[in-house]
Structure formats: C-alpha cells, structure tokens
N, C-alpha and C. Protein backbone atom coordinates (compact mmCIF):
# COMPACT_ATOMS: atom_id res chain seq x y z
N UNK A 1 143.07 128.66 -209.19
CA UNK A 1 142.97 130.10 -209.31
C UNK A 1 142.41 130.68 -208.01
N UNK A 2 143.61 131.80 -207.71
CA UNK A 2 142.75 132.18 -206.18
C UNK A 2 141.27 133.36 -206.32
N UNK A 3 140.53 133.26 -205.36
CA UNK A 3 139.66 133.82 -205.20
C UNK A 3 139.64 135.79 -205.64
N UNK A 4 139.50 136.37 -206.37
CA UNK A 4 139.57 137.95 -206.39
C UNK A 4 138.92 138.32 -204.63
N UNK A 5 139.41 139.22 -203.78
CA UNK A 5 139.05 139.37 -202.68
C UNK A 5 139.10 140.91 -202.58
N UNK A 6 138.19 141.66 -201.94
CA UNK A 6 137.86 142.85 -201.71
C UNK A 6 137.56 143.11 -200.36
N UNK A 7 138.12 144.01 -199.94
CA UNK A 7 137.72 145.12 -198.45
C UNK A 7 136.78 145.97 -198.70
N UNK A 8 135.63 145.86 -197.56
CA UNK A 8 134.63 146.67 -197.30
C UNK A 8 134.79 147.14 -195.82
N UNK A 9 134.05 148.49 -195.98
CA UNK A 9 134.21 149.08 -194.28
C UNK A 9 132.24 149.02 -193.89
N UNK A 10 131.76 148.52 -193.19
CA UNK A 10 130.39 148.77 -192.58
C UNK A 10 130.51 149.11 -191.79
N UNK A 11 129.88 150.11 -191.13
CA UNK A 11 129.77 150.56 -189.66
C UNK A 11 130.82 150.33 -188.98
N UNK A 12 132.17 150.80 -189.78
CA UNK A 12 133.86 150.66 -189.34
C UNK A 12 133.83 149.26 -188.84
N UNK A 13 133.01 148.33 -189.10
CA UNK A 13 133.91 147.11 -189.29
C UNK A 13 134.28 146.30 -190.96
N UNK A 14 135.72 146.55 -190.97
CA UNK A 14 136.43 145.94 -192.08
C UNK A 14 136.06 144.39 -192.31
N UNK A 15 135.98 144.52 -193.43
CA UNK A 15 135.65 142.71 -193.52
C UNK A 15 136.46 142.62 -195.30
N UNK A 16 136.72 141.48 -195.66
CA UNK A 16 137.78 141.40 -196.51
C UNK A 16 136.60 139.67 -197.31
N UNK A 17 136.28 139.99 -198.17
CA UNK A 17 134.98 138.69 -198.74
C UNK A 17 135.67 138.64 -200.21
N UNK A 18 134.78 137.42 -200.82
CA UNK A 18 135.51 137.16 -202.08
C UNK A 18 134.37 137.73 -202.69
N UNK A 19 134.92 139.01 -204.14
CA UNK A 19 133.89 139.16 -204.95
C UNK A 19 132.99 138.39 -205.87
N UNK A 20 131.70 139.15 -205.92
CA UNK A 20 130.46 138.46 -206.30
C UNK A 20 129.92 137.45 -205.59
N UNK A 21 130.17 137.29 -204.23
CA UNK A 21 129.37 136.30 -203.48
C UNK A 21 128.43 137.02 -202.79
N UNK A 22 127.33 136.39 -202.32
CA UNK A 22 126.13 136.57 -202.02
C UNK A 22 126.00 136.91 -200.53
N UNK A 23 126.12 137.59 -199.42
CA UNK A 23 126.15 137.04 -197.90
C UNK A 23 125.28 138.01 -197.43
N UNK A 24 125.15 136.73 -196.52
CA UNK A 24 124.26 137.43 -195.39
C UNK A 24 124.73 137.43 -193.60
N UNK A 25 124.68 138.81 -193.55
CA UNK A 25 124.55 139.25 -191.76
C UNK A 25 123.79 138.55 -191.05
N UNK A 26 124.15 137.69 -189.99
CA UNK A 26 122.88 137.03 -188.89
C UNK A 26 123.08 137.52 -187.80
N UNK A 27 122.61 136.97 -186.90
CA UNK A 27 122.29 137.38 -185.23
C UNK A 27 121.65 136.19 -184.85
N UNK A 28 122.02 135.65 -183.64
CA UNK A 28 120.87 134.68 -183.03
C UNK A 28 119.53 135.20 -182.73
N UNK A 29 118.25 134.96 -182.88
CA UNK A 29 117.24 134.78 -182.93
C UNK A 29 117.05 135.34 -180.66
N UNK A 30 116.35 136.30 -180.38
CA UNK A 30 116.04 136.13 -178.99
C UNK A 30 114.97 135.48 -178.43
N UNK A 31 115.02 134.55 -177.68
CA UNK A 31 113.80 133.93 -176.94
C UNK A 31 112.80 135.31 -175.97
N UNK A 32 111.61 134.61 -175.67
CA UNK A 32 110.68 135.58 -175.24
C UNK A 32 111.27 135.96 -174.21
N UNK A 33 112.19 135.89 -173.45
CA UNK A 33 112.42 136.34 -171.60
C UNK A 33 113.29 137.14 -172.24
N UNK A 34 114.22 136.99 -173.09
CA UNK A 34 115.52 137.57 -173.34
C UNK A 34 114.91 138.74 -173.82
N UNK A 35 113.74 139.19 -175.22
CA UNK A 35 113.48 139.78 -175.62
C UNK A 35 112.84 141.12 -174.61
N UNK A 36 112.20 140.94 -173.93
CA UNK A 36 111.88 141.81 -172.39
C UNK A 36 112.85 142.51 -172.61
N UNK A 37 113.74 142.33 -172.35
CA UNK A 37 115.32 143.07 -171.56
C UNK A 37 116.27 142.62 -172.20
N UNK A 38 116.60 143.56 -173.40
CA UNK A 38 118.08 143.22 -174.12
C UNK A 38 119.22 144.22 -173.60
N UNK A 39 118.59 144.99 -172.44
CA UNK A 39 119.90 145.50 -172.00
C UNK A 39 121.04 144.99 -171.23
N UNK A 40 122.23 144.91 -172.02
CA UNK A 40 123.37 143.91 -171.70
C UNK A 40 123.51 142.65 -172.59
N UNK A 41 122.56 142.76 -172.98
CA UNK A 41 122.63 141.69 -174.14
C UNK A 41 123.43 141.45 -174.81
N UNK A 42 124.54 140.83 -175.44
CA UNK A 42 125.57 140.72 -176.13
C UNK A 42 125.58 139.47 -177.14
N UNK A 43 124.94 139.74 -178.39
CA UNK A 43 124.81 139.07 -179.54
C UNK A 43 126.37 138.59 -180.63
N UNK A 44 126.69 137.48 -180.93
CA UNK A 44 127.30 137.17 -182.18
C UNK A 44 126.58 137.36 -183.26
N UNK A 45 127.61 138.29 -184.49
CA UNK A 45 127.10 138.60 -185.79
C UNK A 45 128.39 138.17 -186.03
N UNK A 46 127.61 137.65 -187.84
CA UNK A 46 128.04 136.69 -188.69
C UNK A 46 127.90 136.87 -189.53
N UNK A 47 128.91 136.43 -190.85
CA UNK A 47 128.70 136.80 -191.98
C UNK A 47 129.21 135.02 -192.72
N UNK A 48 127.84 134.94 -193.10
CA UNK A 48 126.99 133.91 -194.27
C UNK A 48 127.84 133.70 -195.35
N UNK A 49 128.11 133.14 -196.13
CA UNK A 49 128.13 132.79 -197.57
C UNK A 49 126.98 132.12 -198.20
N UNK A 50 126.53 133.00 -198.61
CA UNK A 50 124.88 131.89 -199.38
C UNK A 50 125.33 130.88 -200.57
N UNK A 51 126.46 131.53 -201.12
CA UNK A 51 126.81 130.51 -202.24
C UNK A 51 127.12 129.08 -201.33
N UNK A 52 127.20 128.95 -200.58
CA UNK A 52 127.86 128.33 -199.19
C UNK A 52 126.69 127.50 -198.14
N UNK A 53 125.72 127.91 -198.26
CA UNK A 53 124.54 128.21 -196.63
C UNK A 53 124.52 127.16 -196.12
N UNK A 54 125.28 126.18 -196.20
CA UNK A 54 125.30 125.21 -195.04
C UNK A 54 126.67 125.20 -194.53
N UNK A 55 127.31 125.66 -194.81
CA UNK A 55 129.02 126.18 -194.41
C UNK A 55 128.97 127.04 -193.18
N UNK A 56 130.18 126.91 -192.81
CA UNK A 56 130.23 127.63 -191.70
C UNK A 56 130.31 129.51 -191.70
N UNK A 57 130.29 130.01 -190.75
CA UNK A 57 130.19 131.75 -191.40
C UNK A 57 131.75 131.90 -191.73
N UNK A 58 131.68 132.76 -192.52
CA UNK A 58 133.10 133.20 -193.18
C UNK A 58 133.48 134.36 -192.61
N UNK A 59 132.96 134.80 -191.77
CA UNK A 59 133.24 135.90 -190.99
C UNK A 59 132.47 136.34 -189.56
N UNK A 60 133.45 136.88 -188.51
CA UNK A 60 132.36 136.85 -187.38
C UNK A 60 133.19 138.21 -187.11
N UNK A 61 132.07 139.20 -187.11
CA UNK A 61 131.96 140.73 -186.61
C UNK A 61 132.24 141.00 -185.35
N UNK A 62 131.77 140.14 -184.62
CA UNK A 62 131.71 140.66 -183.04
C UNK A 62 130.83 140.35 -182.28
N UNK A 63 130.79 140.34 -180.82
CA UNK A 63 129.90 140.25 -179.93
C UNK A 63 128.76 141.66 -179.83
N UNK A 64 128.00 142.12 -180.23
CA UNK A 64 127.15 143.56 -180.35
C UNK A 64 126.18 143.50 -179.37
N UNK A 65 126.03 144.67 -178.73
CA UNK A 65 124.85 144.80 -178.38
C UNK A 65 123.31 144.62 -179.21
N UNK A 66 122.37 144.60 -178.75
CA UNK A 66 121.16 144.15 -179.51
C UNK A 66 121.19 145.29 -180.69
N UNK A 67 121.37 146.27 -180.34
CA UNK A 67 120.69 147.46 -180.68
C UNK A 67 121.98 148.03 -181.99
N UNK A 68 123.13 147.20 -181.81
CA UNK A 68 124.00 147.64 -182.66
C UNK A 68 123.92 146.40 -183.46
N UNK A 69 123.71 145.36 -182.87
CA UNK A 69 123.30 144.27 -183.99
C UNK A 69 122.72 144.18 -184.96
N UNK A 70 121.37 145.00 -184.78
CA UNK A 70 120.66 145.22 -185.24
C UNK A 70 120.71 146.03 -186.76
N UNK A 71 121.55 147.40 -186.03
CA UNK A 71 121.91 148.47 -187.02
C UNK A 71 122.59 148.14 -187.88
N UNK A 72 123.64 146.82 -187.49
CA UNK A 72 125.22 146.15 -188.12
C UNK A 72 124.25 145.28 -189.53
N UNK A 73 122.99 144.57 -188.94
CA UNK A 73 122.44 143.74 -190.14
C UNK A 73 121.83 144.52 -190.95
N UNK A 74 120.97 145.99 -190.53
CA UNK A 74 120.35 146.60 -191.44
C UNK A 74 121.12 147.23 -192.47
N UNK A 75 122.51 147.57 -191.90
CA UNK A 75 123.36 148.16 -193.30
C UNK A 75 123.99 147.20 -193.86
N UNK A 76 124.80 145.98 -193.33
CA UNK A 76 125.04 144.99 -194.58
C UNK A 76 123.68 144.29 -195.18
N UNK A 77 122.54 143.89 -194.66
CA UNK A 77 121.72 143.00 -195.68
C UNK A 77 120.60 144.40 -196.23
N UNK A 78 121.28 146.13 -196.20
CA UNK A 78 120.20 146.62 -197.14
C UNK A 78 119.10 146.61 -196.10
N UNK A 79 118.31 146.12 -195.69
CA UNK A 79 117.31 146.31 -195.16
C UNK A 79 117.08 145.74 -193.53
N UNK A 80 116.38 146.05 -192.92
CA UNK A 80 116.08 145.70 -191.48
C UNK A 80 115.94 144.09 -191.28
N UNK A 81 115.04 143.72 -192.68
CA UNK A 81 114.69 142.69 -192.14
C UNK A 81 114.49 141.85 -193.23
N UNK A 82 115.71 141.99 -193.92
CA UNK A 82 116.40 141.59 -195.25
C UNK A 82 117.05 139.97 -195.56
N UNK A 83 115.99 139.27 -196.38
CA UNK A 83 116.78 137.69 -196.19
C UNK A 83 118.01 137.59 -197.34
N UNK A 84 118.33 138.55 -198.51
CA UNK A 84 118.54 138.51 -199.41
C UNK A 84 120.18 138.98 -199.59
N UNK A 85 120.73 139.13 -198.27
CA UNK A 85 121.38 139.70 -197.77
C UNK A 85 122.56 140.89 -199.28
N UNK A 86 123.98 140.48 -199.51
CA UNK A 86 123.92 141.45 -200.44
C UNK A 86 125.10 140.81 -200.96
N UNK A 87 125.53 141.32 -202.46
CA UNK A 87 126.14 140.81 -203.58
C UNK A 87 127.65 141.51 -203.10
N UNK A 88 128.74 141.09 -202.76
CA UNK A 88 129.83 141.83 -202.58
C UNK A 88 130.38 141.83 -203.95
C-alpha cells in the first residue's frame, strides 16, 4: 500500500512528505569562528523523518543563508528552537 502523500508550501518552499509523519527541519550546528561572522554563510537544511531518525533526510530545502535558515526551521519545527519538530 502506497504511502498517502501531501504538499506543503513553507516559506515558498514546496515539499511533498507522507502524512502523519513526524519531521524535523535541521541545519548544521556553527563552530565558534564561524559563528562571529555568518555573513556569507551558506547552510544545508533538511528535512528529518523522526519515524525514521537514523535514516537519511527525506528532503533537502536548500543551501540558506544563516539568517534564512534559521527563519526556514522556526516555521517548519513551530518554534525557534523546537526539537519536536511537526506532525505533517
């Protein structure tokens, strides 16, 4: 039986996930030098399957700046600094 699958728009990026799964938005983590100066910075965001969390991401958003990275995880995981990310 195939998966029921749904389109969402976040911050006009389309992403297409299987309903009722759990995911979460990441970002790599910045080291202390990097953190100084994220201007130019260019982050991979990712999208998790928690039903999944040792799997690979099921989706990759884009290369973002810090600052849109940022904004990109606070509206899919709900909160800034959200581990719980969200129920599609």
């Amino acid at each position: 039986m195939n998966p029921q699958m749904k389109t969402k728009t976040i911050l006009g990026y389309e992403l297409t996930l299987v309903v009722g799964h759990r995911y979460l938005a990441t970002r790599p983590m910045l080291d202390g030098d990097i953190a100084d100066d994220v201007s130019g910075v260019k982050l991979p965001v990712t999208i998790t399957d928690l039903n999944n969390p040792n799997g690979d991401p099921v989706a990759h958003v884009g290369d973002l700046s810090y600052e849109e990275a940022n904004k990109f995880l606070a509206a899919f995981n709900f909160e800034k600094a959200s581990w719980d990310g969200r129920v599609w």
